[in-house]
Protein backbone atom coordinates (compact mmCIF):
# COMPACT_ATOMS: atom_id res chain seq x y z
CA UNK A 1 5.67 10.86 10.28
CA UNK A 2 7.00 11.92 6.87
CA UNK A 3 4.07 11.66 4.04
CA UNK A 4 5.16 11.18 0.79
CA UNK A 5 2.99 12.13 -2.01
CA UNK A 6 3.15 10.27 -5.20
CA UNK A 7 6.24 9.00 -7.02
CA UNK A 8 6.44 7.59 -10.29
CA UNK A 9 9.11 5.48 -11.99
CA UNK A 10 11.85 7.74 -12.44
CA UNK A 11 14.93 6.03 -13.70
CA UNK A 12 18.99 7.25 -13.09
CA UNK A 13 18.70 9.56 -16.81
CA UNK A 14 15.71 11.63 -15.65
CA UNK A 15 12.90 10.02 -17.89
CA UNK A 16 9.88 8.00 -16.16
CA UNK A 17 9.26 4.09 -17.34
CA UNK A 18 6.02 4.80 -19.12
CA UNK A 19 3.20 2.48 -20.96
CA UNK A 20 0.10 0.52 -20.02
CA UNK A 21 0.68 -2.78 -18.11
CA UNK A 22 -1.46 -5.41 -20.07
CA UNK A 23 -1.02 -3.93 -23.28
CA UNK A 24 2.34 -1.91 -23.82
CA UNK A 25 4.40 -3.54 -20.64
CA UNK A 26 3.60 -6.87 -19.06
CA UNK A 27 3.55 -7.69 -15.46
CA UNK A 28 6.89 -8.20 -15.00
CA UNK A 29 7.73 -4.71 -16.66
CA UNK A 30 5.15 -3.23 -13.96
CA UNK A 31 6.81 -4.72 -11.10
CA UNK A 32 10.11 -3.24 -12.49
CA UNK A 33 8.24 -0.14 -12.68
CA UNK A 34 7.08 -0.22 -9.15
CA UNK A 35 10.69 -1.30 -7.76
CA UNK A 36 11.65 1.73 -9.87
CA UNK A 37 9.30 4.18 -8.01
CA UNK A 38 10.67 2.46 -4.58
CA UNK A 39 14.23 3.40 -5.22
CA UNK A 40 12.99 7.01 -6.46
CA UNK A 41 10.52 7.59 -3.26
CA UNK A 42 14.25 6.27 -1.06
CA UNK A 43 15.87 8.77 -3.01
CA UNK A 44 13.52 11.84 -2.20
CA UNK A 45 13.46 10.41 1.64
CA UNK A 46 17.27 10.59 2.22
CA UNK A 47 17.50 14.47 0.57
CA UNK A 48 14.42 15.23 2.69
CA UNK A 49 15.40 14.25 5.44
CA UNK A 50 19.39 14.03 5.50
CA UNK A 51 19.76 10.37 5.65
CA UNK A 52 17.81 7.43 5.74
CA UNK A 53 18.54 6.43 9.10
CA UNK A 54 15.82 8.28 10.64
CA UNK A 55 13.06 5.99 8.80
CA UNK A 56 11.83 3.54 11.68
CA UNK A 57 9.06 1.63 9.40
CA UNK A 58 6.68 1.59 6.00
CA UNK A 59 2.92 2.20 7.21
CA UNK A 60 1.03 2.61 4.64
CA UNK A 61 1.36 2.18 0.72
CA UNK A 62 -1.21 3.44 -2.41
CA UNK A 63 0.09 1.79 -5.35
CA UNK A 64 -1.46 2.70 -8.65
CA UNK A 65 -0.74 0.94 -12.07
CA UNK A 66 -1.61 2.44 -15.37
CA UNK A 67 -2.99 -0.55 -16.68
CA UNK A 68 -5.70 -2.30 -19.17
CA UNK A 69 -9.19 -2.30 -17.69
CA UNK A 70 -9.00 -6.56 -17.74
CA UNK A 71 -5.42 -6.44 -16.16
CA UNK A 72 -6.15 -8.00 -12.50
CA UNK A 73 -2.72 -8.54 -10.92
CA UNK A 74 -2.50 -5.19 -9.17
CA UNK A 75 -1.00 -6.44 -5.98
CA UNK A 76 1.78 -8.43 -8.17
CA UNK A 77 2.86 -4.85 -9.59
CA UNK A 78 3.11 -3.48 -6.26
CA UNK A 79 4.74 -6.04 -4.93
CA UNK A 80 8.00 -4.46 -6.82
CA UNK A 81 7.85 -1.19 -4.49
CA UNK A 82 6.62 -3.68 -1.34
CA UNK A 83 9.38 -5.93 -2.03
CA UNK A 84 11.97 -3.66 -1.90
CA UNK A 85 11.10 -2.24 1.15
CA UNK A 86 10.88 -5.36 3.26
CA UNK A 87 14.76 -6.02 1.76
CA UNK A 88 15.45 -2.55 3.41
CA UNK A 89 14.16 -2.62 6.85
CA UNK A 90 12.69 -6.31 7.29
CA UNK A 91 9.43 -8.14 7.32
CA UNK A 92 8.23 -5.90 10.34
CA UNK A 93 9.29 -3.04 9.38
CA UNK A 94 9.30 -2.42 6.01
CA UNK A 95 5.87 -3.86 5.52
CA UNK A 96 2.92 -1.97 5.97
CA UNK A 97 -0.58 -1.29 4.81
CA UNK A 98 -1.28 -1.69 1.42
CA UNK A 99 -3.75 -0.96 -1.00
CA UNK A 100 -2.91 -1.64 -4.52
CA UNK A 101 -5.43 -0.37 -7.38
CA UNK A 102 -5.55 -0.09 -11.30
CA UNK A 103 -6.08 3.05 -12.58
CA UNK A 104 -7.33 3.79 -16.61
CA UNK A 105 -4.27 6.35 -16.75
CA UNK A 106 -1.91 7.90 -14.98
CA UNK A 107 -0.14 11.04 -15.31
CA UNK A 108 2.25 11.71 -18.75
CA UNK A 109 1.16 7.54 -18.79
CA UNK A 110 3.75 6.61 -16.36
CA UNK A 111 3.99 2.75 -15.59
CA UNK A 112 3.19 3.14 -11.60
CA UNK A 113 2.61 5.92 -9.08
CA UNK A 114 2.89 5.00 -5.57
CA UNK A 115 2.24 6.98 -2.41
CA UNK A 116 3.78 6.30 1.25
CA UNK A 117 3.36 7.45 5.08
CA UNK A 118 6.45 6.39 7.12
CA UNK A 119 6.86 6.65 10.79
CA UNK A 120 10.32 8.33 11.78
CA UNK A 121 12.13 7.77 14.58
CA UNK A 122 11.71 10.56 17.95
């Protein structure tokens, strides 16, 4: 199993996507966000463990958005980060568990944080 704690929205230059969804970045801008995080968390996979080849499946998923406390559409933020992982590995695989939760910040107000447990292969 390889547990990956948190990830947040770290784009190609170094700096994080940041701002409230419902107020400072609408839901299109979190899903962005939360693609954003998936392509970081791949990232951090493939130097942990060499290559991505020895992720078998997604199990479970925490997604968190930094959003407005009448902002409702969690689960269509996450969807970003979700989405891109049943693109990588299928429908079977690369969906898992899923929880999906707003959150009245987040740390240095970052968009999205999301947190993963993958099964690897033997």
């Amino acid at each position: 199993m390889a547990y990956v704690s948190g990830h947040g929205p770290l784009k190609p230059d170094g700096t994080m996507m940041t701002g409230r969804v419902g107020a400072d970045v609408d839901q299109q801008g979190g899903y962005q966000a939360a693609r954003q995080v998936g392509l970081a968390m791949l990232s951090s996979l493939r130097v942990a463990l060499g290559n991505l080849d020895r992720v078998k499946r997604l199990v479970k998923t925490l997604g968190m958005v930094n959003c407005t406390p009448d902002f409702t559409a969690h689960p269509a933020v996450i969807n970003g980060f979700s989405d891109l992982f049943k693109e990588i590995w299928g429908p079977d695989l690369g969906v898992g568990a899923r929880s999906a939760v707003g959150m009245g910040s987040l740390p240095g107000n970052i968009t999205v944080e999301v947190e993963a447990i993958f099964e690897l292969h033997g």
